[in-house]
Protein backbone atom coordinates (compact mmCIF):
# COMPACT_ATOMS: atom_id res chain seq x y z
CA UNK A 1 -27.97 44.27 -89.92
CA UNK A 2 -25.20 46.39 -91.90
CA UNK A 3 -22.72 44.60 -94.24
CA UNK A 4 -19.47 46.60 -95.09
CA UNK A 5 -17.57 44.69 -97.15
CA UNK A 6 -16.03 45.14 -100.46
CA UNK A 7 -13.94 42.90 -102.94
CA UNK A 8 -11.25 44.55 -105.75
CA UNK A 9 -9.54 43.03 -108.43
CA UNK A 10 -6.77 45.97 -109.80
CA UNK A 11 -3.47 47.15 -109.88
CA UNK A 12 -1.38 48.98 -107.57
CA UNK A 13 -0.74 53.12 -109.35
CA UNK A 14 2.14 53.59 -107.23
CA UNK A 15 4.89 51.74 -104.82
CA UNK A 16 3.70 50.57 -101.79
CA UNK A 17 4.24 53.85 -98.81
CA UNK A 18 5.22 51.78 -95.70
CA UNK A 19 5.24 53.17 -92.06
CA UNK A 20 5.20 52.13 -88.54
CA UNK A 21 3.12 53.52 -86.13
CA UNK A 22 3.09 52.22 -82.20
CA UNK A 23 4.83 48.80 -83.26
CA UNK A 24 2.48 48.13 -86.15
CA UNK A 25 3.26 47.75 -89.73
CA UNK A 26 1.14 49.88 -92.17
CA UNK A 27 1.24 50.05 -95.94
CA UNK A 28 -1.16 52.15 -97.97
CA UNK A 29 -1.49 52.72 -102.02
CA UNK A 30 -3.55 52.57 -104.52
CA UNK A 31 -4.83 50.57 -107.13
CA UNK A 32 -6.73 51.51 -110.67
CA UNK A 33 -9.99 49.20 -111.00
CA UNK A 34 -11.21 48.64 -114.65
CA UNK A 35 -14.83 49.25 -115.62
CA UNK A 36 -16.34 48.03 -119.08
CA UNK A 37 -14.15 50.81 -121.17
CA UNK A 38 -10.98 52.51 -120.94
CA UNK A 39 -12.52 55.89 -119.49
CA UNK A 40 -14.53 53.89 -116.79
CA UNK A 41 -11.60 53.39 -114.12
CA UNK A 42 -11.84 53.44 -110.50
CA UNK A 43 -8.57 54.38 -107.97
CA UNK A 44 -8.96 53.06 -104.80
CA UNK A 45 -7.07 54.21 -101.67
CA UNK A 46 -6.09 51.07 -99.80
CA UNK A 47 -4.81 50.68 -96.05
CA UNK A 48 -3.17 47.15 -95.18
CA UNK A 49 -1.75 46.42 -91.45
CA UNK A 50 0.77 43.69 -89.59
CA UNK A 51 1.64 41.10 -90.98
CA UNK A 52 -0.30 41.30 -94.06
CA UNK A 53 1.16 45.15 -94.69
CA UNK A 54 4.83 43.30 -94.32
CA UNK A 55 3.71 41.17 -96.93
CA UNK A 56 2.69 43.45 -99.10
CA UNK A 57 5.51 45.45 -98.40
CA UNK A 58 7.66 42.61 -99.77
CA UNK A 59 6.06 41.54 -102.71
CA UNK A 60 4.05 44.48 -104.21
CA UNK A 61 5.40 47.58 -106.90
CA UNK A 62 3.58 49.70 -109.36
CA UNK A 63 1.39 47.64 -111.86
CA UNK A 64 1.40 44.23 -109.32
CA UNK A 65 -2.18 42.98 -109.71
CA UNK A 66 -4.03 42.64 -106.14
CA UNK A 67 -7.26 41.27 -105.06
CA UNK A 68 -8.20 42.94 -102.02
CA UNK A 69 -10.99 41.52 -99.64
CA UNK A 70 -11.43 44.34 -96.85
CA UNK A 71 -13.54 47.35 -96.00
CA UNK A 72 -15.02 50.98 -96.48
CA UNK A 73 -13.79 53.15 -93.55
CA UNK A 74 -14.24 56.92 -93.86
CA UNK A 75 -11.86 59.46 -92.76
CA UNK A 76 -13.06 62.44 -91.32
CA UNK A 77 -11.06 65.79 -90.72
CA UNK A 78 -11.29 69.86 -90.26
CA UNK A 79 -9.37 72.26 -92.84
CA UNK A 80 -9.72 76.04 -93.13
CA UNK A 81 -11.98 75.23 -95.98
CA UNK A 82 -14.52 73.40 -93.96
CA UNK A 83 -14.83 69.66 -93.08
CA UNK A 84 -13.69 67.13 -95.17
CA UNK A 85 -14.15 63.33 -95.71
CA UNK A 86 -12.56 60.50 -98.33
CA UNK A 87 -13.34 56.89 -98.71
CA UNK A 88 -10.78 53.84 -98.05
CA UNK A 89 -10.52 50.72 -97.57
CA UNK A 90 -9.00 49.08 -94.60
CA UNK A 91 -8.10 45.96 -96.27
CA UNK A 92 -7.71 42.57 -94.23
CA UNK A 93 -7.09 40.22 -96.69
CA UNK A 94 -4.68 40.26 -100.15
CA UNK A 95 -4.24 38.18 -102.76
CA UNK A 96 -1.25 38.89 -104.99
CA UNK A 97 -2.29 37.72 -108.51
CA UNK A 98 0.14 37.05 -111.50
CA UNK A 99 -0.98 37.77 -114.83
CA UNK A 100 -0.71 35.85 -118.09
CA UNK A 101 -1.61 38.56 -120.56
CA UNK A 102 -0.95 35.41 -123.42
CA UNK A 103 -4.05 33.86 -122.41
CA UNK A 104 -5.70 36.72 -120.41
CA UNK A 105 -5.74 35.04 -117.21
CA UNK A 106 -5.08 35.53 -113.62
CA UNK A 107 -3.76 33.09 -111.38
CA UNK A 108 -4.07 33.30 -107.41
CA UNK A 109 -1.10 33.43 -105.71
CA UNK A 110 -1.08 32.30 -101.71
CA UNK A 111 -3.81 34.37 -100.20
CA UNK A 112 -1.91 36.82 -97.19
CA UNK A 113 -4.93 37.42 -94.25
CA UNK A 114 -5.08 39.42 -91.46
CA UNK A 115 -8.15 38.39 -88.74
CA UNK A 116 -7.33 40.64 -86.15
CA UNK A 117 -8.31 44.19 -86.37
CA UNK A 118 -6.01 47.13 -85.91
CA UNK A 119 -7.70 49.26 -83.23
């Protein structure tokens, strides 16, 4: 059996990018994921749908702090160059976090979940 899922703590690079596409809400940005030094950061395409994108859509800017519980799903697509791929995640659950940057801690705020899929 496969497993395919994948947990972030980071914050959003960018304002959220919503659209709506056959009735369904869909946010996608980005967040910067910290590594042990300054030059060891991850960014991290996320794509959030219904009523967790609204959500998001609601609450989140540039520099809000997000856990995001969710998956890898690879795009796939055909250029003049040749084929070409990236790596997202197709995120079903987020947890806006607030940061105390006094005390270096982050505290949960309601967790926003999606359980149905997409497609």
């Amino acid at each position: 059996m496969d497993i395919n899922t994948v947990t972030l703590i980071g914050r959003l690079t960018r304002d959220v990018e919503s659209k709506e596409i056959d009735g369904k809400s869909i946010v996608e940005f980005s967040i910067a994921v910290g590594g042990y030094s300054k030059d060891d950061v991850s960014f991290v395409d996320i794509t959030v749908f219904d009523k967790v994108a609204e959500a998001c859509s609601n609450n989140l800017k540039q520099g809000s702090r997000v856990c995001i519980n969710g998956k890898l799903k690879q795009e796939r697509w055909k250029t003049d160059a040749g084929n070409r791929s990236r790596i997202k995640i197709r995120a079903h659950q987020v947890q806006f976090l607030s940061w105390d940057k006094k005390d270096d801690i982050a505290t949960p705020d309601p967790i926003v979940e999606n359980n149905s899929s997409p497609f």
